[in-house]
C-alpha atoms as a PDB file:
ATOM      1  CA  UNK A   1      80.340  88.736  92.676  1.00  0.00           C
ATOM      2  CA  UNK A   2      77.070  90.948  93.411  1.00  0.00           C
ATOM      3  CA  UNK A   3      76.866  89.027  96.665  1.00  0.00           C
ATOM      4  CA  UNK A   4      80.242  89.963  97.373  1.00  0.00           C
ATOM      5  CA  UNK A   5      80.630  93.143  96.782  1.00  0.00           C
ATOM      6  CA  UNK A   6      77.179  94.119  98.200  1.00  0.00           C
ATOM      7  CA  UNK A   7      78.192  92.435 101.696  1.00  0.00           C
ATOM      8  CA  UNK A   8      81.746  94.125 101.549  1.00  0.00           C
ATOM      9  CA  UNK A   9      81.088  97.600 100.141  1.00  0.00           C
ATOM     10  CA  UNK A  10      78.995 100.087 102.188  1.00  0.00           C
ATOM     11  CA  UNK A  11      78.683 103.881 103.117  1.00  0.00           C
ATOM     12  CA  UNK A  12      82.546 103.582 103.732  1.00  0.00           C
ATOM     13  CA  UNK A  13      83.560 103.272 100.630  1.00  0.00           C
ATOM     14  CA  UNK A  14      82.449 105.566  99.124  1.00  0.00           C
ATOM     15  CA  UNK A  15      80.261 108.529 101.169  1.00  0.00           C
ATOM     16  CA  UNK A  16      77.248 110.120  99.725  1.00  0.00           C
ATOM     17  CA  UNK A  17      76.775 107.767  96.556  1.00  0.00           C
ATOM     18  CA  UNK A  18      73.781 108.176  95.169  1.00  0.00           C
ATOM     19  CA  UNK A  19      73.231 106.145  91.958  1.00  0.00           C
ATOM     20  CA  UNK A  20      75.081 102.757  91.243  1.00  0.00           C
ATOM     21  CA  UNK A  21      75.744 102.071  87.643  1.00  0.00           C
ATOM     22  CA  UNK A  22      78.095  99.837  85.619  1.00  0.00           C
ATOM     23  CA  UNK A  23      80.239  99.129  82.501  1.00  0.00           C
ATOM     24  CA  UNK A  24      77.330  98.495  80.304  1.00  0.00           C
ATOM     25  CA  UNK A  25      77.083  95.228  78.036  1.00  0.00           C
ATOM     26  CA  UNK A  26      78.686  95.168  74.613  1.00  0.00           C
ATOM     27  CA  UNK A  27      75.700  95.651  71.962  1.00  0.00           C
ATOM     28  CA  UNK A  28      73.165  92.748  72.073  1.00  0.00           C
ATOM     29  CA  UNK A  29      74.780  91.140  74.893  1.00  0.00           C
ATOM     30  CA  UNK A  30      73.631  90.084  78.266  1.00  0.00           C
ATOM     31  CA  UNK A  31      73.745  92.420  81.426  1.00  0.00           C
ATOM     32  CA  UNK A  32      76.333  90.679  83.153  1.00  0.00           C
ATOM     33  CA  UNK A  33      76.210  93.559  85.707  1.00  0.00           C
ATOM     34  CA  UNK A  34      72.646  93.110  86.671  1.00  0.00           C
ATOM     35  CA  UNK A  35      72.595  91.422  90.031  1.00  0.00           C
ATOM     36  CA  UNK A  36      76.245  93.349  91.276  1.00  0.00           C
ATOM     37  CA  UNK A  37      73.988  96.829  90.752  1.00  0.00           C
ATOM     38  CA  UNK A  38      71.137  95.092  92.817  1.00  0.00           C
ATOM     39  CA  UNK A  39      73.709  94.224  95.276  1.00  0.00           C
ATOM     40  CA  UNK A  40      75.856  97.045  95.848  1.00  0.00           C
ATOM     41  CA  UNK A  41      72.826  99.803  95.420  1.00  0.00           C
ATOM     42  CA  UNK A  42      71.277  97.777  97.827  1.00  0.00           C
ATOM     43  CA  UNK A  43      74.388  98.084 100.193  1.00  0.00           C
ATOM     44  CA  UNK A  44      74.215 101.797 100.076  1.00  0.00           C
ATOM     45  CA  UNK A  45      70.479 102.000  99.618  1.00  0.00           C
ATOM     46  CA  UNK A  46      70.161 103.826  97.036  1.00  0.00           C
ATOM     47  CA  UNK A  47      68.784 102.830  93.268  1.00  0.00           C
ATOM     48  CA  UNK A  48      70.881 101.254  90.400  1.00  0.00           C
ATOM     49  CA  UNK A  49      70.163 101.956  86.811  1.00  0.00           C
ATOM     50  CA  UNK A  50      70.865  99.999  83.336  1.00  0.00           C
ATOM     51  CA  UNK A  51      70.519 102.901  81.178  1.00  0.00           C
ATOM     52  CA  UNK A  52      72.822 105.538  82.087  1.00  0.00           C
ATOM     53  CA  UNK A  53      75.470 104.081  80.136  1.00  0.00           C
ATOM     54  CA  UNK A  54      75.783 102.329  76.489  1.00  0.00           C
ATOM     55  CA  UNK A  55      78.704 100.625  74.568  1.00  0.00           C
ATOM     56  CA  UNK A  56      78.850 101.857  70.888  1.00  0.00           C
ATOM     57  CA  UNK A  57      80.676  98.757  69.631  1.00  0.00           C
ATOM     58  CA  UNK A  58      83.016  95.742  70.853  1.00  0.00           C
ATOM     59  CA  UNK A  59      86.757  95.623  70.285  1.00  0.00           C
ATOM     60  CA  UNK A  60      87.806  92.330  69.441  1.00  0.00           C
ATOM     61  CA  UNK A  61      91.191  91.229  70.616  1.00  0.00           C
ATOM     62  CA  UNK A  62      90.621  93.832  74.056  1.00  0.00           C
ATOM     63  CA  UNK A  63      91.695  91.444  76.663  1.00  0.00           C
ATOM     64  CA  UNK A  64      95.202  90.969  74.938  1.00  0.00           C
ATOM     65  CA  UNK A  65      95.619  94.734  74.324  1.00  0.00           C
ATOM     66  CA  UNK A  66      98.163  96.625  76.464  1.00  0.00           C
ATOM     67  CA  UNK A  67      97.188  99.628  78.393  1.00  0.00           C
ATOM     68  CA  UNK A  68      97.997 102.496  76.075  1.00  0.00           C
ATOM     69  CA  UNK A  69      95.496 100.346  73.154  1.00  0.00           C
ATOM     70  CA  UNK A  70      93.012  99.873  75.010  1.00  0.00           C
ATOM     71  CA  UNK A  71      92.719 103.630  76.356  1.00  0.00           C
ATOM     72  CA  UNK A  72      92.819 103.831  72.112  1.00  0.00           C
ATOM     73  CA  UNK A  73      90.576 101.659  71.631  1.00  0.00           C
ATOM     74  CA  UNK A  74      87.892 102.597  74.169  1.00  0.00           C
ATOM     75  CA  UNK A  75      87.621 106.322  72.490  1.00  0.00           C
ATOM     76  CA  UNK A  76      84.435 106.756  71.384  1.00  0.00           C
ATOM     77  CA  UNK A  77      83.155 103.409  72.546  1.00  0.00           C
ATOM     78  CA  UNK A  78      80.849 104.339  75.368  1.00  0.00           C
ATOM     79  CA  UNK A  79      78.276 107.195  75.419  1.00  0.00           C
ATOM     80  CA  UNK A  80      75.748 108.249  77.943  1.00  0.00           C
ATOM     81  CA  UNK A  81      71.858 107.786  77.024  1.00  0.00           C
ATOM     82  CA  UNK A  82      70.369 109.612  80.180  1.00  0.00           C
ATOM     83  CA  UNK A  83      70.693 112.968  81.841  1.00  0.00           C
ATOM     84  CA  UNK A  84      71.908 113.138  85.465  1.00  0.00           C
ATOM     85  CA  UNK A  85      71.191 115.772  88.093  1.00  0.00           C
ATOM     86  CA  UNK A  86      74.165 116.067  90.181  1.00  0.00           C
ATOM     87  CA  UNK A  87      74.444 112.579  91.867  1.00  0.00           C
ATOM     88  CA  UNK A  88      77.422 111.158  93.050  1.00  0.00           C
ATOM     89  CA  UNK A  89      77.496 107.677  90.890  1.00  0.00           C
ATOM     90  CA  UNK A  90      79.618 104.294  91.786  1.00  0.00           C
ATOM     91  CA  UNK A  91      80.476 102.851  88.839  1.00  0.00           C
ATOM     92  CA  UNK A  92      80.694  99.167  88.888  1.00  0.00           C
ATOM     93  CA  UNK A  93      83.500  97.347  87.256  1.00  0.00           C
ATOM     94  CA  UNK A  94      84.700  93.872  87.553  1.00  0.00           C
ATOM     95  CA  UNK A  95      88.151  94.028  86.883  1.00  0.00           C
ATOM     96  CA  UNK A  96      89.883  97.444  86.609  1.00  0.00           C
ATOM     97  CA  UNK A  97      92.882  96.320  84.116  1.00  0.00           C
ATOM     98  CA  UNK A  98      93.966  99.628  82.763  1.00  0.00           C
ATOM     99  CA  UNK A  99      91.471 101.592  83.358  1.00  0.00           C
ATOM    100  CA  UNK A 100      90.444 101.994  79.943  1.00  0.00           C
ATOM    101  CA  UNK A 101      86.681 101.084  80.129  1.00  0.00           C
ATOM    102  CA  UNK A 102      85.777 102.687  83.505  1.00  0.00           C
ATOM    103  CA  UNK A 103      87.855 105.665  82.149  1.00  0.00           C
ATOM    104  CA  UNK A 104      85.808 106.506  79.310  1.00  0.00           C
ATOM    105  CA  UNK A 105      82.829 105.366  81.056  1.00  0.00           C
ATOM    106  CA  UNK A 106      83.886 107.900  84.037  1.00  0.00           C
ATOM    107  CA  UNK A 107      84.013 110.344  80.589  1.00  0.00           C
ATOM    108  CA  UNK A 108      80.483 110.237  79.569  1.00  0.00           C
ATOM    109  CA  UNK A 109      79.231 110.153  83.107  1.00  0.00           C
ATOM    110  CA  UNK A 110      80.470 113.089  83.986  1.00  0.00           C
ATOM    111  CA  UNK A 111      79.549 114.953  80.821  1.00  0.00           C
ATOM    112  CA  UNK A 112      75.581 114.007  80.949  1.00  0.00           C
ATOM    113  CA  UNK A 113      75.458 115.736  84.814  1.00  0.00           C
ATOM    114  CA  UNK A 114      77.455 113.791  87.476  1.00  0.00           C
ATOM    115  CA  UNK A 115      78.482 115.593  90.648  1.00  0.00           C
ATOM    116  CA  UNK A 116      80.709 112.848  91.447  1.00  0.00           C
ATOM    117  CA  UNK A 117      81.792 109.475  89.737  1.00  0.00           C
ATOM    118  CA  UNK A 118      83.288 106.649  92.131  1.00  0.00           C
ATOM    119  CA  UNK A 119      84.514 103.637  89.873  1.00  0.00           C
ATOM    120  CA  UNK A 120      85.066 100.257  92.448  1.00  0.00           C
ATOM    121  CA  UNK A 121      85.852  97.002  90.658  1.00  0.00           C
ATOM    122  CA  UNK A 122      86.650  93.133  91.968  1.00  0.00           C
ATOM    123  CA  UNK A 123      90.093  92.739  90.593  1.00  0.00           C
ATOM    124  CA  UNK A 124      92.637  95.844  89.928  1.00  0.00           C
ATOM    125  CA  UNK A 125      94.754  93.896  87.105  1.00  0.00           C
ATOM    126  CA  UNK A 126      94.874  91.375  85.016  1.00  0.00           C
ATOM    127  CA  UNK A 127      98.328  91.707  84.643  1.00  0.00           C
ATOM    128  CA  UNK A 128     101.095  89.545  86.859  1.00  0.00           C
ATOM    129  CA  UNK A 129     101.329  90.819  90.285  1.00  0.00           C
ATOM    130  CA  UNK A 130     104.587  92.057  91.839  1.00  0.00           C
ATOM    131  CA  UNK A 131     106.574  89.148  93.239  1.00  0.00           C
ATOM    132  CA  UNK A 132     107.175  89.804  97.064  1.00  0.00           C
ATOM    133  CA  UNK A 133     110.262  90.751  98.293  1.00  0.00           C
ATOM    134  CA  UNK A 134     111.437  87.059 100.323  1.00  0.00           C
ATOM    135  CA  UNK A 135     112.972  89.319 103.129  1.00  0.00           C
ATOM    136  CA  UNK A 136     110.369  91.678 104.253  1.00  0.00           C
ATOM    137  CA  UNK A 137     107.822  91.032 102.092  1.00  0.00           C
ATOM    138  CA  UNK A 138     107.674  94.166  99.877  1.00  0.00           C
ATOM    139  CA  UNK A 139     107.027  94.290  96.433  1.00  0.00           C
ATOM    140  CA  UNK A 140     110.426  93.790  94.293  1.00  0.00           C
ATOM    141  CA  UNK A 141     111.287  95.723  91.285  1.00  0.00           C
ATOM    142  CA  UNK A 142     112.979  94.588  87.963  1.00  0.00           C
ATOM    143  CA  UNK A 143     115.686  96.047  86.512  1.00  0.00           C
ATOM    144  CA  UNK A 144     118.071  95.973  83.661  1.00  0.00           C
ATOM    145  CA  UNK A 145     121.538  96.760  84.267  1.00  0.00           C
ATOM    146  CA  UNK A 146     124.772  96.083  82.052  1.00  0.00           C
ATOM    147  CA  UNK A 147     125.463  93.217  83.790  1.00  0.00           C
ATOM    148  CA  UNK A 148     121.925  91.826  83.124  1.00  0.00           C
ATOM    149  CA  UNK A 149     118.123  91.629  84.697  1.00  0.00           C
ATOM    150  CA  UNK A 150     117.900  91.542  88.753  1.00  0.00           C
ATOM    151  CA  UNK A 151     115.382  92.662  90.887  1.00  0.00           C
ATOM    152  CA  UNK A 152     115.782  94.511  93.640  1.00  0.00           C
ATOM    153  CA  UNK A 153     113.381  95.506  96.675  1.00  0.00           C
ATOM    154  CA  UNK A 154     111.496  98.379  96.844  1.00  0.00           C
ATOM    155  CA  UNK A 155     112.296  98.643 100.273  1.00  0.00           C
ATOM    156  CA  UNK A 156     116.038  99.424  99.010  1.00  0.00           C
ATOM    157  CA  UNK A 157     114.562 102.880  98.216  1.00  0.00           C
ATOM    158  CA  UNK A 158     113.647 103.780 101.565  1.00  0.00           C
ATOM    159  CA  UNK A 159     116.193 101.742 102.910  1.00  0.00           C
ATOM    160  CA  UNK A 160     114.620  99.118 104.844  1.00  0.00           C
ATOM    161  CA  UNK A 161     115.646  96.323 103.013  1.00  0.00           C
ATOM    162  CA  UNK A 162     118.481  95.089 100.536  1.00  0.00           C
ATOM    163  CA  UNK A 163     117.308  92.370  99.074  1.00  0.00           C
ATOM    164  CA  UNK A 164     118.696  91.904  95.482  1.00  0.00           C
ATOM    165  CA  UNK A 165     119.018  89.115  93.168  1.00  0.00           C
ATOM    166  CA  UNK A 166     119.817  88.350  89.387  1.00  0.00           C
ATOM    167  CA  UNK A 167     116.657  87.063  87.359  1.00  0.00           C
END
């Protein structure tokens, strides 16, 4: 992934970063995020740092959680353990689910001195994915009507499309 992201993020992405951090390891584990800081800072030439950023404690069960538990269960979780000057930080996630890690992480960065905090991730969800619309393509919606569950295509709203059917 640190491959990856190092060959497809540069100055683009995110102009002026200055410090490339991640979502640190729960206590006592590994630095998964090791070689994606090398990468990426690397991309952007700048340096990357490990110890910006600490989790307090793990939260067993996270990955089943649904987004408003997991913004719940992140308070707290994550605290900073350096001072910043000012910098404009890229914060290094590998999936962004709900945004309840990078959040809070986004939290603490900004209270100990960030100018600027850009969070970039691999994956945006871990949740299903919109099923496209077979007409045009677009995303379609579900709804729940008295006469059942249908989806219908978000291109309905703006009318470009009226593709409907009962699920």
């Amino acid at each position: 992934m640190g491959q990856l992201l190092g060959e497809l993020v540069d100055a683009r992405v995110a102009p002026g970063v200055e410090l490339v951090v991640s979502i640190p390891p729960k206590p006592g584990g590994e630095d998964r995020f090791g070689p994606v800081r090398t990468e990426v800072a690397g991309a952007f030439d700048v340096p990357q740092r490990d110890d910006v950023l600490q989790m307090n404690f793990d939260v067993p069960g996270y990955k089943t959680m649904g987004p408003q538990e997991r913004s719940d269960a992140n308070a707290g979780r994550f605290s900073a353990t350096a001072r910043l000057n000012g910098e404009h930080v890229l914060l290094v996630d590998d999936v962004v689910t709900s945004g309840g890690q990078a959040g809070r992480c986004r939290e603490q960065l900004d209270a100990c001195g960030a100018g600027k905090v850009t969070i970039i991730g691999a994956g945006v969800t871990q949740h299903k994915l919109p099923d496209p619309c077979p007409v045009c393509g677009a995303n379609l919606r579900t709804f729940v009507s008295e006469y059942g569950r249908f989806q219908r295509c978000s291109g309905w709203f703006v009318g470009t499309c009226n593709f409907k059917r009962n699920v």
